[in-house]
Protein backbone atom coordinates (compact mmCIF):
# COMPACT_ATOMS: atom_id res chain seq x y z
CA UNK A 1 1.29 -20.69 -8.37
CA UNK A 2 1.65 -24.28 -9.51
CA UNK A 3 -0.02 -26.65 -7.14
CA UNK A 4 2.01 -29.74 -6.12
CA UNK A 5 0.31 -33.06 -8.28
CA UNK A 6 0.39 -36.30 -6.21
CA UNK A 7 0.39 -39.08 -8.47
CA UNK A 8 -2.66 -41.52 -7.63
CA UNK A 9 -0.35 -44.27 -7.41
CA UNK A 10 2.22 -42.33 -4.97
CA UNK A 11 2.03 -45.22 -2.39
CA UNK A 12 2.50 -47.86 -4.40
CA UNK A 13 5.70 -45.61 -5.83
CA UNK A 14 7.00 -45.51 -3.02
CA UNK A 15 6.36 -49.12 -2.11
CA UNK A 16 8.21 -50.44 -4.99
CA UNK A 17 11.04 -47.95 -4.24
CA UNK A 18 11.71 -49.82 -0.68
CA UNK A 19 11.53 -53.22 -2.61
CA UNK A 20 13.99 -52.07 -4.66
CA UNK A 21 15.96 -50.46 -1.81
CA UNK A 22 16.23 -54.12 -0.15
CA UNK A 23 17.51 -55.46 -3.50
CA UNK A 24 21.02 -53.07 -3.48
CA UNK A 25 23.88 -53.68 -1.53
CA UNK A 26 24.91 -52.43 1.77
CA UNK A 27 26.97 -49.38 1.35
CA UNK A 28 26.33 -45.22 0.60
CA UNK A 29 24.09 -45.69 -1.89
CA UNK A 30 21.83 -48.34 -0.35
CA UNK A 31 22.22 -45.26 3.30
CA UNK A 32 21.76 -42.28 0.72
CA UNK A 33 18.46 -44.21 -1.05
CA UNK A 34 17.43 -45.08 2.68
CA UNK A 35 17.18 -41.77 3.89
CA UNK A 36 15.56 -39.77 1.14
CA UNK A 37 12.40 -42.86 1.38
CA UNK A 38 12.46 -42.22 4.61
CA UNK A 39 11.74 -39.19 4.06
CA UNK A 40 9.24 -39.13 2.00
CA UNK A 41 5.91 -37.44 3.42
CA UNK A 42 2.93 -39.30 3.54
CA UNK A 43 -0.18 -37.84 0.74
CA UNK A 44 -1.97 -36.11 3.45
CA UNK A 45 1.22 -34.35 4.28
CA UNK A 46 1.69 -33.31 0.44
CA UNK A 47 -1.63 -32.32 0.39
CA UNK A 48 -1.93 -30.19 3.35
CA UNK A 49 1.27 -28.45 2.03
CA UNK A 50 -0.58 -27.63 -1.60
CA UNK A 51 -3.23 -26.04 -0.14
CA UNK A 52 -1.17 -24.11 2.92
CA UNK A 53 0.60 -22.64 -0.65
CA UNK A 54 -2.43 -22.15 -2.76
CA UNK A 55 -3.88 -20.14 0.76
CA UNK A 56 -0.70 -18.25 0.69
CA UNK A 57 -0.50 -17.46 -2.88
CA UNK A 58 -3.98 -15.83 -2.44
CA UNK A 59 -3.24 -13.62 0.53
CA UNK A 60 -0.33 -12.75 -0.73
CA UNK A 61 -2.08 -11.27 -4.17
CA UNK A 62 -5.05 -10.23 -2.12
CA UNK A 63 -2.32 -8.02 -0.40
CA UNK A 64 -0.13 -6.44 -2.97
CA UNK A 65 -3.43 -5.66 -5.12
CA UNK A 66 -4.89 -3.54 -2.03
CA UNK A 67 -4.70 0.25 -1.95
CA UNK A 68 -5.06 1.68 1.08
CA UNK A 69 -6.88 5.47 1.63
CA UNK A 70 -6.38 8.30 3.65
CA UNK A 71 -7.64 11.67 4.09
CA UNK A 72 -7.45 14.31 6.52
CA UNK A 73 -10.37 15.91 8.19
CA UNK A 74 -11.23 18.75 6.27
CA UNK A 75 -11.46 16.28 3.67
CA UNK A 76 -8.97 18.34 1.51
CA UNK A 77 -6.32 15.97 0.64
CA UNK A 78 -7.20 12.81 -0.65
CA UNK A 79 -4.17 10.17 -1.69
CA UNK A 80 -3.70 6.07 -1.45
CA UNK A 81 -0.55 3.58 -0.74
CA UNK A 82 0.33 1.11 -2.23
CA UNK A 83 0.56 -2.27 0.24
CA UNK A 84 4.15 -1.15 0.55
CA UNK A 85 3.49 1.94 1.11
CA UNK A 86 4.75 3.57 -1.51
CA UNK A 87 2.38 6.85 -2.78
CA UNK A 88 -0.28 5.53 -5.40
CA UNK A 89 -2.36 8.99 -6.21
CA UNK A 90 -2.85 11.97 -4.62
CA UNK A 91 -5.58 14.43 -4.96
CA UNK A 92 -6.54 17.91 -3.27
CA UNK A 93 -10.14 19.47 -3.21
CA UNK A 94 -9.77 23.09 -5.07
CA UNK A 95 -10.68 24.63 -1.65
CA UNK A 96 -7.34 24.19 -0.66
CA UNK A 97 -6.89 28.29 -2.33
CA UNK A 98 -8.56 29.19 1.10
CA UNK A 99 -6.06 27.65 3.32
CA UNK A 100 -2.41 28.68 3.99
CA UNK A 101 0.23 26.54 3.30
CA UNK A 102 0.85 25.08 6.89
CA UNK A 103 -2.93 23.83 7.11
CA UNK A 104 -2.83 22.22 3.53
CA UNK A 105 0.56 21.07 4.84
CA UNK A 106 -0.45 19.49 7.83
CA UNK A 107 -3.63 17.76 6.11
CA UNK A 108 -0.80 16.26 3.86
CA UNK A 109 0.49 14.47 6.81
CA UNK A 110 -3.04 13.66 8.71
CA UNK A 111 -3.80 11.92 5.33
CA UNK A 112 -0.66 10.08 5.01
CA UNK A 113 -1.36 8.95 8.87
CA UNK A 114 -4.57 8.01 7.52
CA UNK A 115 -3.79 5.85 4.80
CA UNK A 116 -1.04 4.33 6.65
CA UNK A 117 -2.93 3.25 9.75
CA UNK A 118 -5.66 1.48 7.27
CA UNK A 119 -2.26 -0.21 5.87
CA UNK A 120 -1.60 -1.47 9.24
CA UNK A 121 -4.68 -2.61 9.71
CA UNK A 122 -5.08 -4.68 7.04
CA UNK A 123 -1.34 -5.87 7.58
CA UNK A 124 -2.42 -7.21 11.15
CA UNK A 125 -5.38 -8.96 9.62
CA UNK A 126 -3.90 -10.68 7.01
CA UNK A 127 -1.61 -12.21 9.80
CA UNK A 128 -4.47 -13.25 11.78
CA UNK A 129 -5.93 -14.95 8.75
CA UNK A 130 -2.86 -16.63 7.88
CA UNK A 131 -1.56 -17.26 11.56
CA UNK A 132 -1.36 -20.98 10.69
CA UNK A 133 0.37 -20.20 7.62
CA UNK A 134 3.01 -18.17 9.15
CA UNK A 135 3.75 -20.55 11.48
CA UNK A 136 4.88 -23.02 9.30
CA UNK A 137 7.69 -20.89 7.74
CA UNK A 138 10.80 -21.32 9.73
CA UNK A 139 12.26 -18.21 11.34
CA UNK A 140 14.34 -15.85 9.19
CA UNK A 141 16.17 -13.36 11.97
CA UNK A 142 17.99 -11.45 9.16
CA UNK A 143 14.68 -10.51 7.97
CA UNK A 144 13.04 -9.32 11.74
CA UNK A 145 16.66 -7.32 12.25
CA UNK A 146 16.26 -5.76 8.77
CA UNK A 147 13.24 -4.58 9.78
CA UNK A 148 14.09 -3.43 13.32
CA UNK A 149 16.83 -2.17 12.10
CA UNK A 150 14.41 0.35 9.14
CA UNK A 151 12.66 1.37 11.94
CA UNK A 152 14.80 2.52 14.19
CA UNK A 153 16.75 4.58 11.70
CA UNK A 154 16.99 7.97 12.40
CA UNK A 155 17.95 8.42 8.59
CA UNK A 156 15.61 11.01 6.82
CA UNK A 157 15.66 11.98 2.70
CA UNK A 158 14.10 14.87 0.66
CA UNK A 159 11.95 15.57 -2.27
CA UNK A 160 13.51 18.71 -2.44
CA UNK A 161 15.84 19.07 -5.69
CA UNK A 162 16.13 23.47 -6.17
CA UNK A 163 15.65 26.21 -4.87
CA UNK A 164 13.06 26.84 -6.96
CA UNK A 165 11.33 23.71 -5.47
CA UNK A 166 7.14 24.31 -4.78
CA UNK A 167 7.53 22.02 -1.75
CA UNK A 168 9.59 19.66 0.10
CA UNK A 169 8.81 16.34 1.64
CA UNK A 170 10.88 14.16 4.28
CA UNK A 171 10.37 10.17 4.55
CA UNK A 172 11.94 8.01 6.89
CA UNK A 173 14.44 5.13 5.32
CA UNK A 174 10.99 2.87 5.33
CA UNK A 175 9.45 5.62 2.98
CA UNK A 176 7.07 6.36 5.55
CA UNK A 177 6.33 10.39 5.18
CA UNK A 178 7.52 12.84 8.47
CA UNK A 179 7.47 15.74 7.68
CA UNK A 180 6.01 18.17 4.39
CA UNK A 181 6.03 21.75 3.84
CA UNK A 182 5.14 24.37 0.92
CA UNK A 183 9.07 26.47 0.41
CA UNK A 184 6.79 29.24 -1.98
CA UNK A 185 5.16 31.80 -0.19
CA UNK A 186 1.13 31.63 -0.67
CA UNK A 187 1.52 28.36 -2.79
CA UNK A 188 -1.78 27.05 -1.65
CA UNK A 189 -3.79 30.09 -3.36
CA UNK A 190 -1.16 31.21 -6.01
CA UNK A 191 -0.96 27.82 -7.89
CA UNK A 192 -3.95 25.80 -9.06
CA UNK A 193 -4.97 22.99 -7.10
CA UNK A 194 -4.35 20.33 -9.60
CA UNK A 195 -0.77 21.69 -10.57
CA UNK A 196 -0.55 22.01 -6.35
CA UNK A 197 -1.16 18.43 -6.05
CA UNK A 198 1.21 17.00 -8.34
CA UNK A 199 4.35 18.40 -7.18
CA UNK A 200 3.12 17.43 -3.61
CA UNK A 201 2.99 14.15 -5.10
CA UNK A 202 6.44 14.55 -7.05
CA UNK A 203 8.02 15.52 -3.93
CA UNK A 204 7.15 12.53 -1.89
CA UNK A 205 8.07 10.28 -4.91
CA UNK A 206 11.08 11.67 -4.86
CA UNK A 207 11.66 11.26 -1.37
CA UNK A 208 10.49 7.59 -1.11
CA UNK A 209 12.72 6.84 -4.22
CA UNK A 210 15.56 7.91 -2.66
CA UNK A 211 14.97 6.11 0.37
CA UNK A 212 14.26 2.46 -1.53
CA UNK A 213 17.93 3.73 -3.71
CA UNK A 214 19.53 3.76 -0.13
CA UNK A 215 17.83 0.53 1.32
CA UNK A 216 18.23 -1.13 -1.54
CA UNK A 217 22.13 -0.10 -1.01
CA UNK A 218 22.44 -1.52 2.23
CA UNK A 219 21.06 -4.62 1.72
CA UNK A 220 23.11 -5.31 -1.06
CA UNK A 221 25.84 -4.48 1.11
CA UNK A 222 24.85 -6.77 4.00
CA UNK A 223 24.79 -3.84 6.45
CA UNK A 224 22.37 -3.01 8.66
């Protein structure tokens, strides 16, 4: 981000911008001219501003560069988010061929928990870091009803595409994963772990892309 320059002579700018201001005549111009000098913050003002955005600028990249991990206990499924929460990577340990589906199934999901509370987490700090920050930005209540709004929908999509799908996975309209389950009998020890793990991870992909399609939908649309 571009910081804000303040000339070294900004006072005496603005100085000679009154003189001149006294030298027009009465009318809109001389009111228009009035009110934007009046205006005018002082340099501490202009400076406190430039570094409230240079703070900003840094959380916010400090943010959307963080991945956030999860696993499960077992230690069998290992994958990371993105700060949106979108699916980064996702790995399984090749002793997933002594599990059955539901347990490799349900580690999917106690990783995804995982990964998501260390999201929320870091979220929640980042606010308390920037509490001053935030509280210079002026309320946007289409924004807090958007969101509201994601998280109370009951709205669910699928990674599913055949019948001769490996898996499914279900996200809610936030992307945030709900529910995943092997549709192949004896997946876990029939297929190899690292074929296994990338349609797990092409079925949530799937999933979340079709949620952002639909959100991305509505907002356009100005529902919600």
């Amino acid at each position: 981000m571009e910081r804000i320059a303040v000339p070294d002579d900004y006072e005496d700018r603005i100085g000679a911008a009154r003189a001149a201001l006294e030298r027009l005549p009465e009318g809109p111009l001389r009111d228009t001219a009035a009110r934007v000098l009046d205006g005018a913050p002082p340099r501490a003002t202009v400076g406190a501003a430039a570094e409230a955005a240079d703070r900003a600028a840094a959380l916010a990249a400090q943010l959307m560069s963080a991945g956030f991990d999860g696993t499960d206990g077992g230690r069998v499924v290992w994958l990371r988010l993105d700060y949106t929460g979108r699916l980064g990577s996702l790995a399984l340990s090749p002793t997933v061929d002594r599990m059955s589906n539901r347990g490799v199934a349900k580690a999917v999901e106690a990783a995804w928990d995982a990964a998501e509370a260390a999201r929320a987490e870091h979220v929640m700090r980042a606010e308390r870091v920037g509490a001053d920050l935030l509280a210079r930005c002026a309320p946007d209540p289409r924004s807090a009803e958007l969101r509201e709004w994601i998280a109370r929908s009951p709205e669910r999509f699928s990674g599913g595409t055949s019948e001769d799908d490996v898996c499914d996975a279900e996200v809610s309209l936030g992307g945030r994963l709900t529910a995943f389950r092997f549709l192949v009998p004896n997946a876990t020890i029939d297929i190899e772990y690292e074929q296994l793990g990338a349609e797990v991870s092409a079925a949530i992909g799937l999933a979340q892309r079709r949620a952002a399609d639909r959100l991305a939908a509505v907002v356009a649309s100005g529902g919600g």
